[in-house]
Protein backbone atom coordinates (compact mmCIF):
# COMPACT_ATOMS: atom_id res chain seq x y z
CA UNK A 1 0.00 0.00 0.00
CA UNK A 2 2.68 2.04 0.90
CA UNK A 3 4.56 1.87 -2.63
CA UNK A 4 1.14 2.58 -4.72
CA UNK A 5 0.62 5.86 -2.52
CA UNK A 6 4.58 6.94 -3.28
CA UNK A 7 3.67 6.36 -6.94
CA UNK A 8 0.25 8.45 -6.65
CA UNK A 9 2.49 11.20 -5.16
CA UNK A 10 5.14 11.26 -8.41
CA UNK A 11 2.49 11.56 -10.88
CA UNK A 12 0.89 14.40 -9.03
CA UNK A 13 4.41 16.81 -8.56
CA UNK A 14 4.99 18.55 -11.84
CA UNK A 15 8.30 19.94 -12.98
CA UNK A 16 8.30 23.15 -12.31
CA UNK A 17 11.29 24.35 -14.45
CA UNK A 18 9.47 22.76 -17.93
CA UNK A 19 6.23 25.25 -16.77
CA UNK A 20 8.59 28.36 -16.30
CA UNK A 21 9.23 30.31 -19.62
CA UNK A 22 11.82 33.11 -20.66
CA UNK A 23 11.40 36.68 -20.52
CA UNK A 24 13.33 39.52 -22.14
CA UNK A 25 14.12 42.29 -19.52
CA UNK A 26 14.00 45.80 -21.80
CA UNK A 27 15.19 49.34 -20.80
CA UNK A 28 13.13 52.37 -20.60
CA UNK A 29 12.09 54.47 -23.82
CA UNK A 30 14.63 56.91 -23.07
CA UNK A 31 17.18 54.28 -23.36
CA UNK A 32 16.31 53.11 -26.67
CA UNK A 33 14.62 50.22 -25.70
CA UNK A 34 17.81 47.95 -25.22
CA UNK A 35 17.67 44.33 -23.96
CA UNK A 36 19.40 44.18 -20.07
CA UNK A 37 19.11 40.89 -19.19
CA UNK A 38 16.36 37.51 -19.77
CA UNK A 39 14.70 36.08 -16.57
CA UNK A 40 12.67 32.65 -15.90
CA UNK A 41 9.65 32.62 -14.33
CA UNK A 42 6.13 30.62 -14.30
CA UNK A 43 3.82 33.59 -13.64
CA UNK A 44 4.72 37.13 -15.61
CA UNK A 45 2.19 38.69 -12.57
CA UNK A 46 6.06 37.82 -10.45
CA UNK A 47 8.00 39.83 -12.06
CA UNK A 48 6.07 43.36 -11.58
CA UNK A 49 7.92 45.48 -9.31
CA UNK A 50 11.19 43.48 -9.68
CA UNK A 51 14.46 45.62 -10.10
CA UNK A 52 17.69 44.96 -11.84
CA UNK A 53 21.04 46.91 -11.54
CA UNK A 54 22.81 47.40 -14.85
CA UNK A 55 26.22 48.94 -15.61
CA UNK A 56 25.72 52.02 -17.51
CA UNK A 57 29.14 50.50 -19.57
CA UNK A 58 26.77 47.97 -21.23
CA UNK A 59 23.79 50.21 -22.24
CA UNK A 60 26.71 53.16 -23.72
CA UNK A 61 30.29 50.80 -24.64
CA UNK A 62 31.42 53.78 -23.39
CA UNK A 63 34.50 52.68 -20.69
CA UNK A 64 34.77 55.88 -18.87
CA UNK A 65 31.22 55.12 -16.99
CA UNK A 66 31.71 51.77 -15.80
CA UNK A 67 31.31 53.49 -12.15
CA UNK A 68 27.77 54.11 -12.19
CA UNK A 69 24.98 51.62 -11.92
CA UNK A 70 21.75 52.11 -13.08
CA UNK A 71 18.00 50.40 -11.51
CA UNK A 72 15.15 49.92 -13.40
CA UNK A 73 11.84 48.55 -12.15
CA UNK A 74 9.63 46.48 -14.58
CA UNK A 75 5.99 47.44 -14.39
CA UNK A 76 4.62 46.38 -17.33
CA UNK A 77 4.77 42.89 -19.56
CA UNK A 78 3.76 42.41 -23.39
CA UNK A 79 4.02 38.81 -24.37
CA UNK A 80 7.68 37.45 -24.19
CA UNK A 81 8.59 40.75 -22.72
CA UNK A 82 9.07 42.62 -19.81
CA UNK A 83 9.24 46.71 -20.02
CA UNK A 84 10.84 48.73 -17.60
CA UNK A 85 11.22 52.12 -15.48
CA UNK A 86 13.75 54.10 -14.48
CA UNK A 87 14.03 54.20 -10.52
CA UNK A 88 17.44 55.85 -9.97
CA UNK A 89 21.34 55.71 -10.14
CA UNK A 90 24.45 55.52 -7.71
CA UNK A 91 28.25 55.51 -7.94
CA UNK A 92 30.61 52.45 -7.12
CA UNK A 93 31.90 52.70 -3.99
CA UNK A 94 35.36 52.13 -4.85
CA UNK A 95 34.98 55.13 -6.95
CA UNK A 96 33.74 57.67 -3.85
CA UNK A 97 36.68 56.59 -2.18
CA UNK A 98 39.46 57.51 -4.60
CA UNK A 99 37.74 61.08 -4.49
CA UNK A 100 38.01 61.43 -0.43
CA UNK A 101 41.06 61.51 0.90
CA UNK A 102 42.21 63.17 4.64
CA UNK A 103 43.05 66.43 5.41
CA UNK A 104 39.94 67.14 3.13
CA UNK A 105 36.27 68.14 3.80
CA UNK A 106 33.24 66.89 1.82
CA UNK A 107 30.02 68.58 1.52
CA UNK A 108 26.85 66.09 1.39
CA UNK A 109 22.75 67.46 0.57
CA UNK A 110 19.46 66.03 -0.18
CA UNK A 111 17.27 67.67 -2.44
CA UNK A 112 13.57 66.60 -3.51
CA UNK A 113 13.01 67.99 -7.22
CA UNK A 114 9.92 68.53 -9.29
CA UNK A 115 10.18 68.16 -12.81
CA UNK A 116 8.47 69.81 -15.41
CA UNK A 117 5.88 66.60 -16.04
CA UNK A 118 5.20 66.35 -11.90
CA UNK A 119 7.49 63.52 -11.43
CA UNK A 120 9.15 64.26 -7.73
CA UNK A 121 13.21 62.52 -7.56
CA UNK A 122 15.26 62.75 -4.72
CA UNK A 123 19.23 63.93 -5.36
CA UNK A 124 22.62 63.31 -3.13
CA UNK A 125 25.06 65.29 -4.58
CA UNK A 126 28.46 66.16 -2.82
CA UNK A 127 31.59 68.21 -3.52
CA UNK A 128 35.30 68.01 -2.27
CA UNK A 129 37.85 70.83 -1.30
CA UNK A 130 41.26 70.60 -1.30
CA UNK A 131 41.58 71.92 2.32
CA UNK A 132 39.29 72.20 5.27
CA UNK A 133 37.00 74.51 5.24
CA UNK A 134 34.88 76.13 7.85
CA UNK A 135 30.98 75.95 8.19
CA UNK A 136 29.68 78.98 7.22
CA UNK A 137 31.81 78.46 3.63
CA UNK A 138 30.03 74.58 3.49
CA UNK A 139 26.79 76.20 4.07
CA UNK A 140 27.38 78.49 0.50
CA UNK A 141 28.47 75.93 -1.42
CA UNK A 142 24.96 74.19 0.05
CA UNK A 143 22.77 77.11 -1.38
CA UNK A 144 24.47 77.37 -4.51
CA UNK A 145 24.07 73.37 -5.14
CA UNK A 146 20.26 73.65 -4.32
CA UNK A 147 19.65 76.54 -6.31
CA UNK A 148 21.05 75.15 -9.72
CA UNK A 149 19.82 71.76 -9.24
CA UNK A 150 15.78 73.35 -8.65
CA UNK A 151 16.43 75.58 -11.48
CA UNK A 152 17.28 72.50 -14.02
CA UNK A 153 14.47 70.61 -12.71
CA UNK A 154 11.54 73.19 -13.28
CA UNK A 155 12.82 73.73 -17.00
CA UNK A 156 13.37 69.67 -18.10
CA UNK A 157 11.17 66.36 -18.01
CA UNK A 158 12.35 63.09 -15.96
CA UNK A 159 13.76 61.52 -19.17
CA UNK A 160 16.02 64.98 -19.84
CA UNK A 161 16.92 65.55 -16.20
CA UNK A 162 18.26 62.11 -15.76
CA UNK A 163 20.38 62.55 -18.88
CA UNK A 164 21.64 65.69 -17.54
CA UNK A 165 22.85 63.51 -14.28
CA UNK A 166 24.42 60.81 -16.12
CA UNK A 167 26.23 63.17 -18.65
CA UNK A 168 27.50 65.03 -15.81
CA UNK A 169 26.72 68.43 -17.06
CA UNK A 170 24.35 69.38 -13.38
CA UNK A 171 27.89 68.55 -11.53
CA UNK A 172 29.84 70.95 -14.24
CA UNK A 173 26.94 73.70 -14.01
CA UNK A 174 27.18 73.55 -10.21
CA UNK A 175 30.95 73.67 -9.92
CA UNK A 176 30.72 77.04 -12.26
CA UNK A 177 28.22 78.57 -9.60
CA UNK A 178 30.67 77.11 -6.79
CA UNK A 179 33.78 78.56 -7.92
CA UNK A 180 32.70 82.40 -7.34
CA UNK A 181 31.99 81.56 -4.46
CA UNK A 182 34.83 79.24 -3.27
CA UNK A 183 37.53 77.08 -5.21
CA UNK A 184 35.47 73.49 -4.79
CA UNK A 185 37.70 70.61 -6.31
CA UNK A 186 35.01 68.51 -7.58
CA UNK A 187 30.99 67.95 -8.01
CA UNK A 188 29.80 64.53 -8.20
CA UNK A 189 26.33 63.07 -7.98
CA UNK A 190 26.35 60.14 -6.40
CA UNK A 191 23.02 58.49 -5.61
CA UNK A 192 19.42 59.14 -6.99
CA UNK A 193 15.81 58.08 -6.53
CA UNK A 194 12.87 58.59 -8.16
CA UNK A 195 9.92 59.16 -5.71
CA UNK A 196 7.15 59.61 -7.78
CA UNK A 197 6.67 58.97 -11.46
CA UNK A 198 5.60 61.75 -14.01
CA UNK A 199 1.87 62.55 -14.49
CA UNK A 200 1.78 64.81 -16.67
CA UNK A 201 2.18 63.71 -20.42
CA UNK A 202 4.83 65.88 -22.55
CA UNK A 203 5.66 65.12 -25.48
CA UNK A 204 9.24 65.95 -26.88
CA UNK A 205 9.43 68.28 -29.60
CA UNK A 206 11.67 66.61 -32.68
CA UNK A 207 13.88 69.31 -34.19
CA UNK A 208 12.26 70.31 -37.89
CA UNK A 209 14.41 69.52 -40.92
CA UNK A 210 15.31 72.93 -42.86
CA UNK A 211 14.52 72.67 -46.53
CA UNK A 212 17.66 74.41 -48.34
CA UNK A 213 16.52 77.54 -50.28
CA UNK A 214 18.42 76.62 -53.55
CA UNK A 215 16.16 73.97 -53.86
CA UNK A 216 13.47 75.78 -53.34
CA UNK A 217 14.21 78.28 -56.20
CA UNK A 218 15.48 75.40 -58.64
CA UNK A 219 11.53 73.91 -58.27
CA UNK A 220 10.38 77.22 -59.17
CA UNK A 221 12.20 78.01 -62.18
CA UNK A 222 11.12 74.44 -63.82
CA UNK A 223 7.89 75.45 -64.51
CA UNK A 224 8.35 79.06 -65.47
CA UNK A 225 10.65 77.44 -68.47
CA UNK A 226 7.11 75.21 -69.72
CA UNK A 227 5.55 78.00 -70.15
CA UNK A 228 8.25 79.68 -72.51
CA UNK A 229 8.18 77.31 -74.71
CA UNK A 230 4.51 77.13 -74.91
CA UNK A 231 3.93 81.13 -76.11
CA UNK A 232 6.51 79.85 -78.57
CA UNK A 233 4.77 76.97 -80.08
CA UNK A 234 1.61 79.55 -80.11
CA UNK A 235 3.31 82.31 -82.54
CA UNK A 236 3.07 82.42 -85.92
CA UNK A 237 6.30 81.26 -87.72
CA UNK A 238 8.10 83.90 -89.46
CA UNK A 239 9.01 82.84 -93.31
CA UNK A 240 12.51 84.08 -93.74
CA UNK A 241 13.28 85.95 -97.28
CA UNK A 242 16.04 84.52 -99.37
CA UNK A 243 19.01 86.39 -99.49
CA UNK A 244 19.55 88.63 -102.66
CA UNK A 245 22.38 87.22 -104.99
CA UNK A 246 24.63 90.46 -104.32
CA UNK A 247 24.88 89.58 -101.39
CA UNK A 248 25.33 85.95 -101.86
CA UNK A 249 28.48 86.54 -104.71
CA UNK A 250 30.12 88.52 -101.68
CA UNK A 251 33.51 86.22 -101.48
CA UNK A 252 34.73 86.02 -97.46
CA UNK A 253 37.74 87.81 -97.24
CA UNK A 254 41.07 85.77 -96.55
CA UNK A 255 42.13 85.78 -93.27
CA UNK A 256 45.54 86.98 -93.41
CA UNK A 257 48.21 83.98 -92.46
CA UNK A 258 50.40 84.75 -89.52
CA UNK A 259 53.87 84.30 -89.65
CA UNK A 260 54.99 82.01 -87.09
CA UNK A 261 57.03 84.36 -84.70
CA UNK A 262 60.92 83.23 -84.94
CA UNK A 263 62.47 83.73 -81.27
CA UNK A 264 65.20 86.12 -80.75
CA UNK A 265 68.27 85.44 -79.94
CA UNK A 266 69.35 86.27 -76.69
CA UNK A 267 72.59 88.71 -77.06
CA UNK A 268 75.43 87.61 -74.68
CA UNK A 269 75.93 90.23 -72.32
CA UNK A 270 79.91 91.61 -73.49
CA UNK A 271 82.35 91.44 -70.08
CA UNK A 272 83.87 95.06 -70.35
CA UNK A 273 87.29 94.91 -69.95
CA UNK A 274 88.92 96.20 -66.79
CA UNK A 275 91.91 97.95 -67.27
CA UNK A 276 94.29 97.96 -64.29
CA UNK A 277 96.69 100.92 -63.52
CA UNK A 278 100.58 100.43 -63.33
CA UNK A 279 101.30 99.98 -59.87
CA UNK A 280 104.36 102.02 -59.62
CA UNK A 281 107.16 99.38 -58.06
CA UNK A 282 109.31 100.13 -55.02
CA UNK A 283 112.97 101.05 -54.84
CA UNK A 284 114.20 97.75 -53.28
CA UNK A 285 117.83 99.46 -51.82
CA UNK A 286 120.85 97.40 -52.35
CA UNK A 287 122.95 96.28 -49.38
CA UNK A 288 125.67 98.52 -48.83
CA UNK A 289 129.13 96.67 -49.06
CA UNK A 290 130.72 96.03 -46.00
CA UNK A 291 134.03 97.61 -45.50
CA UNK A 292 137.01 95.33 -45.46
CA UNK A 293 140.05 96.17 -43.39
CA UNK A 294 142.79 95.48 -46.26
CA UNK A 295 145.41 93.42 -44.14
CA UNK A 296 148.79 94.56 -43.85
CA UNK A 297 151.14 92.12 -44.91
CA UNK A 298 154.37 91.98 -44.62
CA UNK A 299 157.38 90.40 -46.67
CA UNK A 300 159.91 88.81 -45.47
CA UNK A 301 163.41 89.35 -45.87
């Protein structure tokens, strides 16, 4: 009895990994729609409100931004696959600590921005001095960080602000504002969230394609030419009268034949002759002869 109930049991547990099917994780819109990763799972109604961390290296190729990490949220599944949201950003921590070092002070904030299509996202940025500085000098650098990053985010959707983040240009625009105020070394964002998503549809305006003038005024003049030549097929043809034979007997008159042009010889310039003056020679004196002492001489007797 016991076997046939142990046999009962197998036929009743299903495998659950034949009943599970693939499904193709995809990016947001603003990322073009690019495939993150494939998951397994039995009921799609699972995977709603799931996140996954990608590498903002695999969605660019670009190397430089291997150090932040991006998390989307899917909310949504068509078919074989699953669509996502963004949810926020944040930096590698191996990467905030090359940027800290001692004898330096680092100023954190938290700032909760509206966008311009009512989504509300929550920003961490921080900047780095090269020496310590006192309070009332971290609490400028504060004001000036808030005010740029509000500013951006009245003016720009979700899709464009988080651009702006990722491209760094908010951490470039705030150092600017920073530096009047005090030398700051560096700007970083370095953690996101997105509270709220937008509710206000906006659509993005597609820059218009400007038609060249030339061809413009090429497309004009084609038709203008059709109608020449049709108030020339309506006049009358004109019979031409034949010539009178004086005129014909009139013999062209020959064209006088040029000489071909012989080049002239080039004349040798003549060397003029330089004529040197007699140089008048020196007396050269003669030694004077030396006086000789005429010996006496004496003969013998």
């Amino acid at each position: 009895m016991a076997k046939a109930r142990s046999r009962t049991a197998a036929r009743k547990i299903k495998d659950r990994w034949r009943s599970k099917n693939w499904y193709n994780i995809l990016a947001p819109p603003s990322f073009d729609n690019i495939s993150i990763a494939d998951t397994l799972t039995d009921d799609p109604d699972n995977l709603i409100n799931r996140v996954t961390e990608v590498s903002l290296q695999d969605l660019t190729n670009d190397f430089r931004k291997s150090h932040i990490t991006i998390h989307f949220k899917i909310n949504k599944i068509s078919e074989s696959n699953a669509h996502t949201e963004f949810v926020g950003h944040s930096l590698t921590s191996d990467y905030l600590r090359r940027m800290i070092r001692r004898r330096r002070s680092k100023i954190e904030g938290v700032y909760d921005v509206t966008t311009k299509d009512g989504a509300i996202v929550r920003i961490k940025p921080f900047a780095t001095t090269d020496k310590r500085i006192q309070n009332s000098q971290r609490r400028v650098v504060r004001e000036a960080m808030k005010k740029t990053i509000y500013d951006l985010g009245k003016t720009t959707t979700l899709s464009e602000f988080v651009k702006y983040i990722l491209d760094g240009k908010i951490g470039s625009d705030i150092y600017k504002n920073c530096r009047k105020l005090y030398p700051v070394k560096r700007i970083e964002i370095f953690k996101t969230e997105v509270i709220s998503q937008p509710t206000i549809i906006i659509e993005e305006k597609k820059p218009k394609k400007k038609e060249e003038p030339k061809e413009l005024e090429k497309k004009e003049e084609k038709p203008k030419k059709k109608e020449e030549t049709k108030e020339k097929a309506k006049e009358p043809i004109k019979k031409e009268e034949p010539e009178k034979p004086e005129e014909k007997e009139e013999k062209p008159k020959k064209k006088e034949e040029k000489k071909p042009k012989v080049p002239k010889k080039k004349e040798k310039p003549v060397a003029k002759k330089v004529t040197k003056k007699p140089v008048a020679k020196k007396e050269t004196k003669k030694p004077a002869a030396k006086k000789t002492s005429a010996k006496k001489t004496t003969k013998k007797n």
